[in-house]
ModelCIF file with pLDDT and N, C-alpha, C, O atoms, coordinates in Angstrom:
data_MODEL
#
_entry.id   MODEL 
#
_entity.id                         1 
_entity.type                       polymer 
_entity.pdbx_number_of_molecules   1 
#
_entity_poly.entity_id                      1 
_entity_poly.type                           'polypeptide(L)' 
_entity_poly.nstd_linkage                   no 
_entity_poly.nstd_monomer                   no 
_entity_poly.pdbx_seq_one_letter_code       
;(UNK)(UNK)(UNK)(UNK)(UNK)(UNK)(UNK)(UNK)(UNK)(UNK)(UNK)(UNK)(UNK)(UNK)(UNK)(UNK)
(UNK)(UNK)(UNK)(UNK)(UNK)(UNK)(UNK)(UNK)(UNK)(UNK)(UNK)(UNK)(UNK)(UNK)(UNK)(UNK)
(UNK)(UNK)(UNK)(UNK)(UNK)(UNK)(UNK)(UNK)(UNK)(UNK)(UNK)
;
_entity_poly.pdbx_seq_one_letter_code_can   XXXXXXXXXXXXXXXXXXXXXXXXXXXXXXXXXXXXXXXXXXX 
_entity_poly.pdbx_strand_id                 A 
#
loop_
_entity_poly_seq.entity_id 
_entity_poly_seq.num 
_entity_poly_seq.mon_id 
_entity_poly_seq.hetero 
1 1  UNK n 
1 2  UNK n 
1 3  UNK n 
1 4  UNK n 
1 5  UNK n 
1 6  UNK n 
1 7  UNK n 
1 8  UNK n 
1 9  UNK n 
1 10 UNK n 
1 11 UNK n 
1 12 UNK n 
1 13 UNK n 
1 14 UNK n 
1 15 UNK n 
1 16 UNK n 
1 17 UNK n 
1 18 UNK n 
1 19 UNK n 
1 20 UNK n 
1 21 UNK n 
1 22 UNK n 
1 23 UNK n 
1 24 UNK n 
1 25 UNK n 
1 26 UNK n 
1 27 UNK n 
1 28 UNK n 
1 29 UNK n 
1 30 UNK n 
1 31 UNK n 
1 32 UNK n 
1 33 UNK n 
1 34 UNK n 
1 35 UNK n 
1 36 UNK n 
1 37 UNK n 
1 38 UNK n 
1 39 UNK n 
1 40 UNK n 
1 41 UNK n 
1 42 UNK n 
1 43 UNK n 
#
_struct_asym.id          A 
_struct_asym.entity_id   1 
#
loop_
_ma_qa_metric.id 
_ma_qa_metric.mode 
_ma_qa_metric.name 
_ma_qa_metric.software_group_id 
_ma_qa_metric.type 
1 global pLDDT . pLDDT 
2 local  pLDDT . pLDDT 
#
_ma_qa_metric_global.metric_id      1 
_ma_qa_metric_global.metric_value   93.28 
_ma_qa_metric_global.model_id       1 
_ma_qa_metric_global.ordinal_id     1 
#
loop_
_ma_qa_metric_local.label_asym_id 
_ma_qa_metric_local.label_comp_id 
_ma_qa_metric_local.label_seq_id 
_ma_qa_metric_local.metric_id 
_ma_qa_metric_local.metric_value 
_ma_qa_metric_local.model_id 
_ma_qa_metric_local.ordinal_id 
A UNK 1  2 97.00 1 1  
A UNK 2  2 97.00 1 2  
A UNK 3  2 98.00 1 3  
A UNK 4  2 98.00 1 4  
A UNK 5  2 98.00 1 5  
A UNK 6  2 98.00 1 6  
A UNK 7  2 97.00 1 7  
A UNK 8  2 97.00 1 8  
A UNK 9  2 94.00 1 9  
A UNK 10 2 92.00 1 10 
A UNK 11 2 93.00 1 11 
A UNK 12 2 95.00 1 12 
A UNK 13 2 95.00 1 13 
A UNK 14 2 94.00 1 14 
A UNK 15 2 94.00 1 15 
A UNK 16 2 94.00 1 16 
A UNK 17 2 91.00 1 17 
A UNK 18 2 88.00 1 18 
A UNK 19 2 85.00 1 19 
A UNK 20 2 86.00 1 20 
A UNK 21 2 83.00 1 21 
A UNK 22 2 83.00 1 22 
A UNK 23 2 84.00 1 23 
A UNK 24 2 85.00 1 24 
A UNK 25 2 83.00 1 25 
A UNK 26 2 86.00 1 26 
A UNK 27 2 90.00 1 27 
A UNK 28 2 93.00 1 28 
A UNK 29 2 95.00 1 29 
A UNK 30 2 94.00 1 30 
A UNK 31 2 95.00 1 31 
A UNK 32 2 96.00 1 32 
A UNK 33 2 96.00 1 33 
A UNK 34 2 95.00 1 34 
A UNK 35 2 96.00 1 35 
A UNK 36 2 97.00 1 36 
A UNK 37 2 97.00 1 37 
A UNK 38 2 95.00 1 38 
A UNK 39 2 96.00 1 39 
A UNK 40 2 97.00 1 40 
A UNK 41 2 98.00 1 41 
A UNK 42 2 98.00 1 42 
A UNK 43 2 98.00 1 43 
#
loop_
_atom_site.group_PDB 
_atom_site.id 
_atom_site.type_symbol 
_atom_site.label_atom_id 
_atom_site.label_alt_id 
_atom_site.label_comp_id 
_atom_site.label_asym_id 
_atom_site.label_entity_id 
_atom_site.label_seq_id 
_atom_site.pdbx_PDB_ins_code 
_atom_site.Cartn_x 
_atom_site.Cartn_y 
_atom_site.Cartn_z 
_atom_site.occupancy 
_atom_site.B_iso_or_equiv 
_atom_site.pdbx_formal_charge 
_atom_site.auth_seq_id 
_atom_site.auth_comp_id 
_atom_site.auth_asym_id 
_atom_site.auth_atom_id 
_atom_site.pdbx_PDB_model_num 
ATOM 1   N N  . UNK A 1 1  ? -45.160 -25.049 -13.212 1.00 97.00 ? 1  UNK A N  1 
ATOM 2   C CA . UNK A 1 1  ? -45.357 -25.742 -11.937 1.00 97.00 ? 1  UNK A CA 1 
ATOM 3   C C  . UNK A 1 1  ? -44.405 -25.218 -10.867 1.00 97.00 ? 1  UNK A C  1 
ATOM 4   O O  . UNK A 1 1  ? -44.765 -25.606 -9.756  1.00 97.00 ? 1  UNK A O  1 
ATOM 5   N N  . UNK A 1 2  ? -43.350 -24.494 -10.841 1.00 97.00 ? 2  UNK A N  1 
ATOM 6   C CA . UNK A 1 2  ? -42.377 -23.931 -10.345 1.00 97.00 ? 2  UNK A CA 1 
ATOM 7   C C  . UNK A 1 2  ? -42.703 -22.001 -10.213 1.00 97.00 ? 2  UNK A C  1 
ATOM 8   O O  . UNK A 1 2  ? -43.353 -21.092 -10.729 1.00 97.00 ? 2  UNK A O  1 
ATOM 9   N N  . UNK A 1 3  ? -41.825 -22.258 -9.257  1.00 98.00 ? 3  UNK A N  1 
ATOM 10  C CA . UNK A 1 3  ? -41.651 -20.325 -9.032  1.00 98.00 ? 3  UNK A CA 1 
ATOM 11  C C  . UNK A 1 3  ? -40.728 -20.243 -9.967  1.00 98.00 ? 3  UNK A C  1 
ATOM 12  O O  . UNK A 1 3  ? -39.802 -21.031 -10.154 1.00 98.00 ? 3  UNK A O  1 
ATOM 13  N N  . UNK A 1 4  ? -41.072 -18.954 -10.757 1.00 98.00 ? 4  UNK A N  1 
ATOM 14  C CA . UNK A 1 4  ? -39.670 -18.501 -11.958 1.00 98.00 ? 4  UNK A CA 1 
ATOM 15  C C  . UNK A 1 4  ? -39.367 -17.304 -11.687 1.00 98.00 ? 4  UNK A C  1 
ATOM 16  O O  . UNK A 1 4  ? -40.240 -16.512 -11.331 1.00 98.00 ? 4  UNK A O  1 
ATOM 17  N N  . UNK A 1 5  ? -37.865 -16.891 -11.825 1.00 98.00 ? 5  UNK A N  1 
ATOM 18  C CA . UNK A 1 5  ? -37.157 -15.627 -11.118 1.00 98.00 ? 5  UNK A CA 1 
ATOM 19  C C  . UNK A 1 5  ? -36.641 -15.523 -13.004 1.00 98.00 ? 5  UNK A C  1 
ATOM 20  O O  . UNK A 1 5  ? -36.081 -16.440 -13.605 1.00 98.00 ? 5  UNK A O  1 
ATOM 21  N N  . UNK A 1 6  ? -36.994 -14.293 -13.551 1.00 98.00 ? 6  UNK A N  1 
ATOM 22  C CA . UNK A 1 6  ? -36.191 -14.412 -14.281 1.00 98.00 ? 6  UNK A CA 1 
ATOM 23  C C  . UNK A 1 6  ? -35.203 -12.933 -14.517 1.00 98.00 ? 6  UNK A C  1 
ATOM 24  O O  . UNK A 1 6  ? -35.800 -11.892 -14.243 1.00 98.00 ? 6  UNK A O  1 
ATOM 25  N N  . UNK A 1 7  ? -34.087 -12.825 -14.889 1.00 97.00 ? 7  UNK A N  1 
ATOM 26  C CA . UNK A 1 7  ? -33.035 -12.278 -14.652 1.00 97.00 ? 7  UNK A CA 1 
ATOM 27  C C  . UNK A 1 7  ? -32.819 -11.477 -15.778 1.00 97.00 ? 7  UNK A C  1 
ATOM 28  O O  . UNK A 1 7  ? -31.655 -11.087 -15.689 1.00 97.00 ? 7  UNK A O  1 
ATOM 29  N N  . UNK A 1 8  ? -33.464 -10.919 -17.041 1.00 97.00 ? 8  UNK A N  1 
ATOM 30  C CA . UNK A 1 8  ? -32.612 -9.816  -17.705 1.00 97.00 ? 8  UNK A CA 1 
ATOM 31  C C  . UNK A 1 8  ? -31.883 -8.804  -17.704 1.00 97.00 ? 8  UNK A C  1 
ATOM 32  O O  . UNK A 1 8  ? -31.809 -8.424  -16.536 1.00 97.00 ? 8  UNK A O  1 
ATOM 33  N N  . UNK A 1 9  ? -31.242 -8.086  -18.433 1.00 94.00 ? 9  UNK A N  1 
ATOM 34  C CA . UNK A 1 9  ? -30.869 -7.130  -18.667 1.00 94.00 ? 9  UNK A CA 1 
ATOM 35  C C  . UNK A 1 9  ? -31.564 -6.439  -19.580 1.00 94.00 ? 9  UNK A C  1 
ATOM 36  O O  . UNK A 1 9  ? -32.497 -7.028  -20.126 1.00 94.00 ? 9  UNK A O  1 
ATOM 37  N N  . UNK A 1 10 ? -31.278 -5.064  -19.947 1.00 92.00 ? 10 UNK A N  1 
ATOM 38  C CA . UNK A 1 10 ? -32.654 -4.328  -20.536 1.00 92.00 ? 10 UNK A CA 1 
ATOM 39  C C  . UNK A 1 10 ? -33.077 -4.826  -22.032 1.00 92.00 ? 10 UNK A C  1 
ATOM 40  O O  . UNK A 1 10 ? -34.160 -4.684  -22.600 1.00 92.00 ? 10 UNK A O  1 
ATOM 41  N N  . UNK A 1 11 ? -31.535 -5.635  -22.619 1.00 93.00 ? 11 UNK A N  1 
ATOM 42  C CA . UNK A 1 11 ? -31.817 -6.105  -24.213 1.00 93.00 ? 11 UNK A CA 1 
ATOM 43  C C  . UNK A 1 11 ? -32.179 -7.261  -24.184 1.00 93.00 ? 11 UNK A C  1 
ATOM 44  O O  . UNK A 1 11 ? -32.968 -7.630  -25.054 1.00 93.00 ? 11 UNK A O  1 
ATOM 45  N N  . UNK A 1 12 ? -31.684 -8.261  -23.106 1.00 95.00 ? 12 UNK A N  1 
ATOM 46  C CA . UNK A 1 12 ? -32.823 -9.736  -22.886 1.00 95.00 ? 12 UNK A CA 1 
ATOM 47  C C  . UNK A 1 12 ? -34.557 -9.170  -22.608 1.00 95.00 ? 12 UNK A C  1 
ATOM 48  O O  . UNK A 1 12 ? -35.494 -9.857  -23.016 1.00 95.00 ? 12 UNK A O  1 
ATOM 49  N N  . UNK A 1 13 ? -34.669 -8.507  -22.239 1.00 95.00 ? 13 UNK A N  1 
ATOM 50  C CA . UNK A 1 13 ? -36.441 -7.690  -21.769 1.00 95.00 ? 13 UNK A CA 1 
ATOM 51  C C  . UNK A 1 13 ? -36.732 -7.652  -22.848 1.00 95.00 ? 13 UNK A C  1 
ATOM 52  O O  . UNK A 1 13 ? -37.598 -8.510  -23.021 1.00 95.00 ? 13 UNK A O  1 
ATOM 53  N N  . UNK A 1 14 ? -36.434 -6.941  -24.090 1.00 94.00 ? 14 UNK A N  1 
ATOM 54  C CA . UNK A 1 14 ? -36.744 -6.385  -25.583 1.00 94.00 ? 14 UNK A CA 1 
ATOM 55  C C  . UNK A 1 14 ? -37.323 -7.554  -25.638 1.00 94.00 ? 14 UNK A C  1 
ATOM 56  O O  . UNK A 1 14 ? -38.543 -7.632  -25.493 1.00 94.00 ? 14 UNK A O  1 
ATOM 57  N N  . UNK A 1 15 ? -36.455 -8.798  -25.881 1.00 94.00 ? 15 UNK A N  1 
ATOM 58  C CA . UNK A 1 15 ? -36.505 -9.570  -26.316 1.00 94.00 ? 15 UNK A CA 1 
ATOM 59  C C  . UNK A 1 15 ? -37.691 -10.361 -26.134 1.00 94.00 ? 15 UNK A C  1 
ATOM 60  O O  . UNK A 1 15 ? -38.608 -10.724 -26.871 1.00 94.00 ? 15 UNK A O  1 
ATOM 61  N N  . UNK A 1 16 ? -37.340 -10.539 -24.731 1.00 94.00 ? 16 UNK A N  1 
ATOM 62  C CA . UNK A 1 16 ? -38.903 -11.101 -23.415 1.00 94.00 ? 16 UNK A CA 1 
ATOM 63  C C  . UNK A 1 16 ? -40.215 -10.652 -23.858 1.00 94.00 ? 16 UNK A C  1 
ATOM 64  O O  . UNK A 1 16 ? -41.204 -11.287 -24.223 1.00 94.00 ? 16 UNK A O  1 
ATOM 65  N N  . UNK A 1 17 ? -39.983 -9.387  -23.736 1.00 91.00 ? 17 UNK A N  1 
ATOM 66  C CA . UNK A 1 17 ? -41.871 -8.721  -24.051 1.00 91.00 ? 17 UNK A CA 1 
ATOM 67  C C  . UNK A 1 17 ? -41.862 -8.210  -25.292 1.00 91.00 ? 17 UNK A C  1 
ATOM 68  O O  . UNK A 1 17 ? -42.870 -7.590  -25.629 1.00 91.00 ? 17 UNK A O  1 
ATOM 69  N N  . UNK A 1 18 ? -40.774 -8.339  -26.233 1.00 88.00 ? 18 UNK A N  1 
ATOM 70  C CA . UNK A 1 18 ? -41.371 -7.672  -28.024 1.00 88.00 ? 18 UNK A CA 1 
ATOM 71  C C  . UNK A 1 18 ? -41.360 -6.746  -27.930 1.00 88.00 ? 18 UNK A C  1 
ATOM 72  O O  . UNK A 1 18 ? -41.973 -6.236  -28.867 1.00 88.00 ? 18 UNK A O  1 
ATOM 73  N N  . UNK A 1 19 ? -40.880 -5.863  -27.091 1.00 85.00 ? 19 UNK A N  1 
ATOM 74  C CA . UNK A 1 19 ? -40.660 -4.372  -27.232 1.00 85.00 ? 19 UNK A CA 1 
ATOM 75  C C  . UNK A 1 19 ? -39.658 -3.923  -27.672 1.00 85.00 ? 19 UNK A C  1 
ATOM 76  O O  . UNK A 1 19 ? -38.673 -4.516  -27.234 1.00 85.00 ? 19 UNK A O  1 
ATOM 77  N N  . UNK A 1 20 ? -39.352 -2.833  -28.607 1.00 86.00 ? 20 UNK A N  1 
ATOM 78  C CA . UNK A 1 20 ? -38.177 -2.195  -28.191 1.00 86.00 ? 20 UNK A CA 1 
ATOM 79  C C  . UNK A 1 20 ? -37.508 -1.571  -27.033 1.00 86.00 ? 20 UNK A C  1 
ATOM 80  O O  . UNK A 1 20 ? -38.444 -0.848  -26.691 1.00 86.00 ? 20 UNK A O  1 
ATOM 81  N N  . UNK A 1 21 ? -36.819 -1.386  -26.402 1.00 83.00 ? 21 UNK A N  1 
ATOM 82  C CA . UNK A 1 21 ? -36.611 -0.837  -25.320 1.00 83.00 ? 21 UNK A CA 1 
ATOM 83  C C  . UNK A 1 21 ? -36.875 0.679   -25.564 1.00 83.00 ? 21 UNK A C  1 
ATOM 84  O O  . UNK A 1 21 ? -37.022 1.290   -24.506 1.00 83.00 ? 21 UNK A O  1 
ATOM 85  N N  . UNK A 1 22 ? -36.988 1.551   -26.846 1.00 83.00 ? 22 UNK A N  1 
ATOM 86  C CA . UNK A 1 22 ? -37.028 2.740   -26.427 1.00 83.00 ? 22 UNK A CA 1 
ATOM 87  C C  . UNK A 1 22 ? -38.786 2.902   -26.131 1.00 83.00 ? 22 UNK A C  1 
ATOM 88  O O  . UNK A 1 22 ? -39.311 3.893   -25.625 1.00 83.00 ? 22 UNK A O  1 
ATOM 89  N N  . UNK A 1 23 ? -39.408 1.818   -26.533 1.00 84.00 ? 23 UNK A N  1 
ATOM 90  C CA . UNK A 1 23 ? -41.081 1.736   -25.559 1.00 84.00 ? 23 UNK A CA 1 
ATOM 91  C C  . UNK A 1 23 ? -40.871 1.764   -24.244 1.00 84.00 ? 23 UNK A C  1 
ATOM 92  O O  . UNK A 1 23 ? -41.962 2.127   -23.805 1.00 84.00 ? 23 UNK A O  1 
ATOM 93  N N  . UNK A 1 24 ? -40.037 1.585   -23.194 1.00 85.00 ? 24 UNK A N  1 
ATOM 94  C CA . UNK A 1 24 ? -40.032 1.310   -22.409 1.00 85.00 ? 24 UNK A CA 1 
ATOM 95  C C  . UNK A 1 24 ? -39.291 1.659   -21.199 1.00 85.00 ? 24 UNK A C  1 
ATOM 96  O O  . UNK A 1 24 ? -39.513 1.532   -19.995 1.00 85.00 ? 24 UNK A O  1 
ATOM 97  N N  . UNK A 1 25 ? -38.331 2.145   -21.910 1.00 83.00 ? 25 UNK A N  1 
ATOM 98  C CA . UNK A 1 25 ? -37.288 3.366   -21.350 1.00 83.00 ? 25 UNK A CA 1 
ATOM 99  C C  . UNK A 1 25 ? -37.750 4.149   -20.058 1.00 83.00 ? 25 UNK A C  1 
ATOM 100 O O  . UNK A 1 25 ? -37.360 4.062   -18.893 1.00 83.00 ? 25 UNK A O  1 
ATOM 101 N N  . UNK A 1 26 ? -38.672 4.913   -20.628 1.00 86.00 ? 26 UNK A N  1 
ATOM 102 C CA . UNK A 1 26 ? -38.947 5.930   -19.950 1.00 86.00 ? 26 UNK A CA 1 
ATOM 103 C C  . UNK A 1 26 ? -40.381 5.696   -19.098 1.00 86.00 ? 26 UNK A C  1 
ATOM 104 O O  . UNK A 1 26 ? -41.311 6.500   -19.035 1.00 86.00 ? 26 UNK A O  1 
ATOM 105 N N  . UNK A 1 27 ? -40.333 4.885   -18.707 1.00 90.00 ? 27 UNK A N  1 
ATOM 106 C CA . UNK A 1 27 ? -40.880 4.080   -17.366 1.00 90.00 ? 27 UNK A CA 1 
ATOM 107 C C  . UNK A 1 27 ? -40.612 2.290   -17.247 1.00 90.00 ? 27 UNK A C  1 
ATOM 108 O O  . UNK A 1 27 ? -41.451 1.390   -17.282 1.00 90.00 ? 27 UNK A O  1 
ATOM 109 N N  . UNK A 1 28 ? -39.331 2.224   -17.120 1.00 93.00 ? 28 UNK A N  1 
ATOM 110 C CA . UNK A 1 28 ? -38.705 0.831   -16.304 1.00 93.00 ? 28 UNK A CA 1 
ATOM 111 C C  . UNK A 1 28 ? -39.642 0.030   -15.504 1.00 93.00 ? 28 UNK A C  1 
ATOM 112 O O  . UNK A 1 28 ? -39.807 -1.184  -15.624 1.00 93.00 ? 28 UNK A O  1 
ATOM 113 N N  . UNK A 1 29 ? -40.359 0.961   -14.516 1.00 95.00 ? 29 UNK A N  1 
ATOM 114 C CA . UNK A 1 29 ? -40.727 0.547   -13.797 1.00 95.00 ? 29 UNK A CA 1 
ATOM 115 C C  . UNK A 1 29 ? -42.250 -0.223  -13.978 1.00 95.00 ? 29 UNK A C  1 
ATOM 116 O O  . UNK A 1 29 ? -42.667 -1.309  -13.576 1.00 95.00 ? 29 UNK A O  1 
ATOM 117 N N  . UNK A 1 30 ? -42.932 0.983   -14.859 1.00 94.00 ? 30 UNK A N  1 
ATOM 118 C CA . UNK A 1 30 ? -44.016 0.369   -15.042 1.00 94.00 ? 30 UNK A CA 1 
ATOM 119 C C  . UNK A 1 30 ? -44.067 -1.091  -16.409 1.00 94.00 ? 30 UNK A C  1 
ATOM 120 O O  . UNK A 1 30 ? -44.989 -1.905  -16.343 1.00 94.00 ? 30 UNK A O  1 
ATOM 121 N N  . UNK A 1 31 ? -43.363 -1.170  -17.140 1.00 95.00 ? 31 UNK A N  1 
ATOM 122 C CA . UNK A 1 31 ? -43.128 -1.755  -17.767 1.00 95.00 ? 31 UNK A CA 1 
ATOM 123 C C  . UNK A 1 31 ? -42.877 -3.294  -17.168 1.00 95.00 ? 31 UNK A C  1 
ATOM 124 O O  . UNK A 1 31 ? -43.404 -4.303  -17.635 1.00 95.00 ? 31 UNK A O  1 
ATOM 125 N N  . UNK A 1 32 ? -41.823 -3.251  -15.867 1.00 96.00 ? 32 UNK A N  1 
ATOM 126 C CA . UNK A 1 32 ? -41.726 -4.474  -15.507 1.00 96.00 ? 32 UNK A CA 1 
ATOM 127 C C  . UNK A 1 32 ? -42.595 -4.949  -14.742 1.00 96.00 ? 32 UNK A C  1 
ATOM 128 O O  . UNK A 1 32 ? -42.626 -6.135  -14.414 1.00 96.00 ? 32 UNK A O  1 
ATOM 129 N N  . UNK A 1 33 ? -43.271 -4.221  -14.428 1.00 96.00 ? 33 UNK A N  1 
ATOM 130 C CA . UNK A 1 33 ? -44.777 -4.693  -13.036 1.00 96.00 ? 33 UNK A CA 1 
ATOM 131 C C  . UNK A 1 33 ? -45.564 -5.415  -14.323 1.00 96.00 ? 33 UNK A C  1 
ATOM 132 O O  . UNK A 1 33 ? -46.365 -6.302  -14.031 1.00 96.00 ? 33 UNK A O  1 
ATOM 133 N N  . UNK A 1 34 ? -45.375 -5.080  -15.728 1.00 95.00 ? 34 UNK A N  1 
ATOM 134 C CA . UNK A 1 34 ? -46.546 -5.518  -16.275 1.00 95.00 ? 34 UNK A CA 1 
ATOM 135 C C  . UNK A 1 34 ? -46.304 -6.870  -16.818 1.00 95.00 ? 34 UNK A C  1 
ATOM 136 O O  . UNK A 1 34 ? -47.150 -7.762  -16.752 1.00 95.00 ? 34 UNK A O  1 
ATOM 137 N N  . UNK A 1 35 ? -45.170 -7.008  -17.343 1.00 96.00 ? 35 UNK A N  1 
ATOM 138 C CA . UNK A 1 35 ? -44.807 -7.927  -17.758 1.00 96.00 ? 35 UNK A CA 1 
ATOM 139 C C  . UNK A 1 35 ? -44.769 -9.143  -16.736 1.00 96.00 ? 35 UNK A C  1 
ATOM 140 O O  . UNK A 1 35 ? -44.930 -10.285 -17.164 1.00 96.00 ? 35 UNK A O  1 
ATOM 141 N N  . UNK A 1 36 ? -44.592 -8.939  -15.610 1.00 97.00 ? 36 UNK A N  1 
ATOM 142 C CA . UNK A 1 36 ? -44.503 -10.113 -14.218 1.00 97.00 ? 36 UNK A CA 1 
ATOM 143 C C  . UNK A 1 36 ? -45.881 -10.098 -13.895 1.00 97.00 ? 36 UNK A C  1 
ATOM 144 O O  . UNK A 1 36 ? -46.271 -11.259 -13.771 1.00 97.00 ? 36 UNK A O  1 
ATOM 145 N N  . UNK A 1 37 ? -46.730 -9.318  -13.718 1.00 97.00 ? 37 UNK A N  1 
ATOM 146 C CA . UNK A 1 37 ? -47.640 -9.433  -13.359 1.00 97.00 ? 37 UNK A CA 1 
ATOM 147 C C  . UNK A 1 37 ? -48.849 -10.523 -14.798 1.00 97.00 ? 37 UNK A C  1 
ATOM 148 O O  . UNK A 1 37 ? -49.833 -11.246 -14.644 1.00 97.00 ? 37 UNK A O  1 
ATOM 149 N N  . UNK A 1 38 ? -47.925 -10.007 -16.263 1.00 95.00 ? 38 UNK A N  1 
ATOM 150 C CA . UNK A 1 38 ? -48.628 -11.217 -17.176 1.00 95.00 ? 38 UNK A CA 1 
ATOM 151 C C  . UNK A 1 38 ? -48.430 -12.461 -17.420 1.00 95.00 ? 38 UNK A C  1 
ATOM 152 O O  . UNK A 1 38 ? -49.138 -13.249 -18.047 1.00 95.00 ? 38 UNK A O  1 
ATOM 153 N N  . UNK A 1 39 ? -46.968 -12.688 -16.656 1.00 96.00 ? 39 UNK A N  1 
ATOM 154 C CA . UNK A 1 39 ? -46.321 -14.161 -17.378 1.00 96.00 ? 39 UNK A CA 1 
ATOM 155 C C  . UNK A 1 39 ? -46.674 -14.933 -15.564 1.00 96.00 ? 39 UNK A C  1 
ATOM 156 O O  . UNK A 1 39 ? -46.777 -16.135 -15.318 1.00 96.00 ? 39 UNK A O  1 
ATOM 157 N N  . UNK A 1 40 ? -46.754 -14.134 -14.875 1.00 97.00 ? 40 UNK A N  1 
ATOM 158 C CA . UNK A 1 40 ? -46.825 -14.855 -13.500 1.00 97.00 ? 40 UNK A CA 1 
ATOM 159 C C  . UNK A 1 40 ? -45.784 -15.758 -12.686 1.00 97.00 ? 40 UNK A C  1 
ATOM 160 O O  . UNK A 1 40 ? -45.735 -16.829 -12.080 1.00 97.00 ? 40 UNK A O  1 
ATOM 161 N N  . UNK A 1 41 ? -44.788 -14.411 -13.129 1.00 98.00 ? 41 UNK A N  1 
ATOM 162 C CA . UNK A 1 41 ? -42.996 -14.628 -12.545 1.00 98.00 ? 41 UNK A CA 1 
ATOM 163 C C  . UNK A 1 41 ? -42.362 -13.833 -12.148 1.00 98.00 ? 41 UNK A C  1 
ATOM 164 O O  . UNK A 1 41 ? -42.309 -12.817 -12.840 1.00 98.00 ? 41 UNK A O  1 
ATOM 165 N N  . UNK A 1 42 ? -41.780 -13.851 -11.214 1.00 98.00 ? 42 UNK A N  1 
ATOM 166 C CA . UNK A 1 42 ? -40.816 -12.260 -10.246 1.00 98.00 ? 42 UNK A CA 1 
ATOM 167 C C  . UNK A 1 42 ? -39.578 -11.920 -11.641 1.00 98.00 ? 42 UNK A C  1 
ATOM 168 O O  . UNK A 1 42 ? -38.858 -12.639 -12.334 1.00 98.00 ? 42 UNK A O  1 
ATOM 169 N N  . UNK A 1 43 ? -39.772 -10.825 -11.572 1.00 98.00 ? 43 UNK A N  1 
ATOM 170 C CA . UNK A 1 43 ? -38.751 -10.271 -12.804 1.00 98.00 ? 43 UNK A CA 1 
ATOM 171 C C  . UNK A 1 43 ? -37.612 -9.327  -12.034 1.00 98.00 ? 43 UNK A C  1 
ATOM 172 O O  . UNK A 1 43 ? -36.722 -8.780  -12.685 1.00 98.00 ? 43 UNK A O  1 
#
């Protein structure tokens, strides 16, 4: 019911989306558009 900002660092993210980070490494970027764009929260 709220706007959610949420704040990780790259080993809270692992955590967040079930990835390892070395999935994800080597595009940061696209990785976090996807994840905000699925949970429907500014990351």
């Amino acid at each position: 019911s709220c706007r959610v900002i949420l704040t990780p660092h790259p080993k809270e993210f692992e955590r967040l989306c079930g990835e390892k980070i070395e999935n994800f490494r080597h595009d940061i970027i696209a990785a976090a558009k996807t994840f905000a764009k699925g949970s429907g929260t500014i990351l």
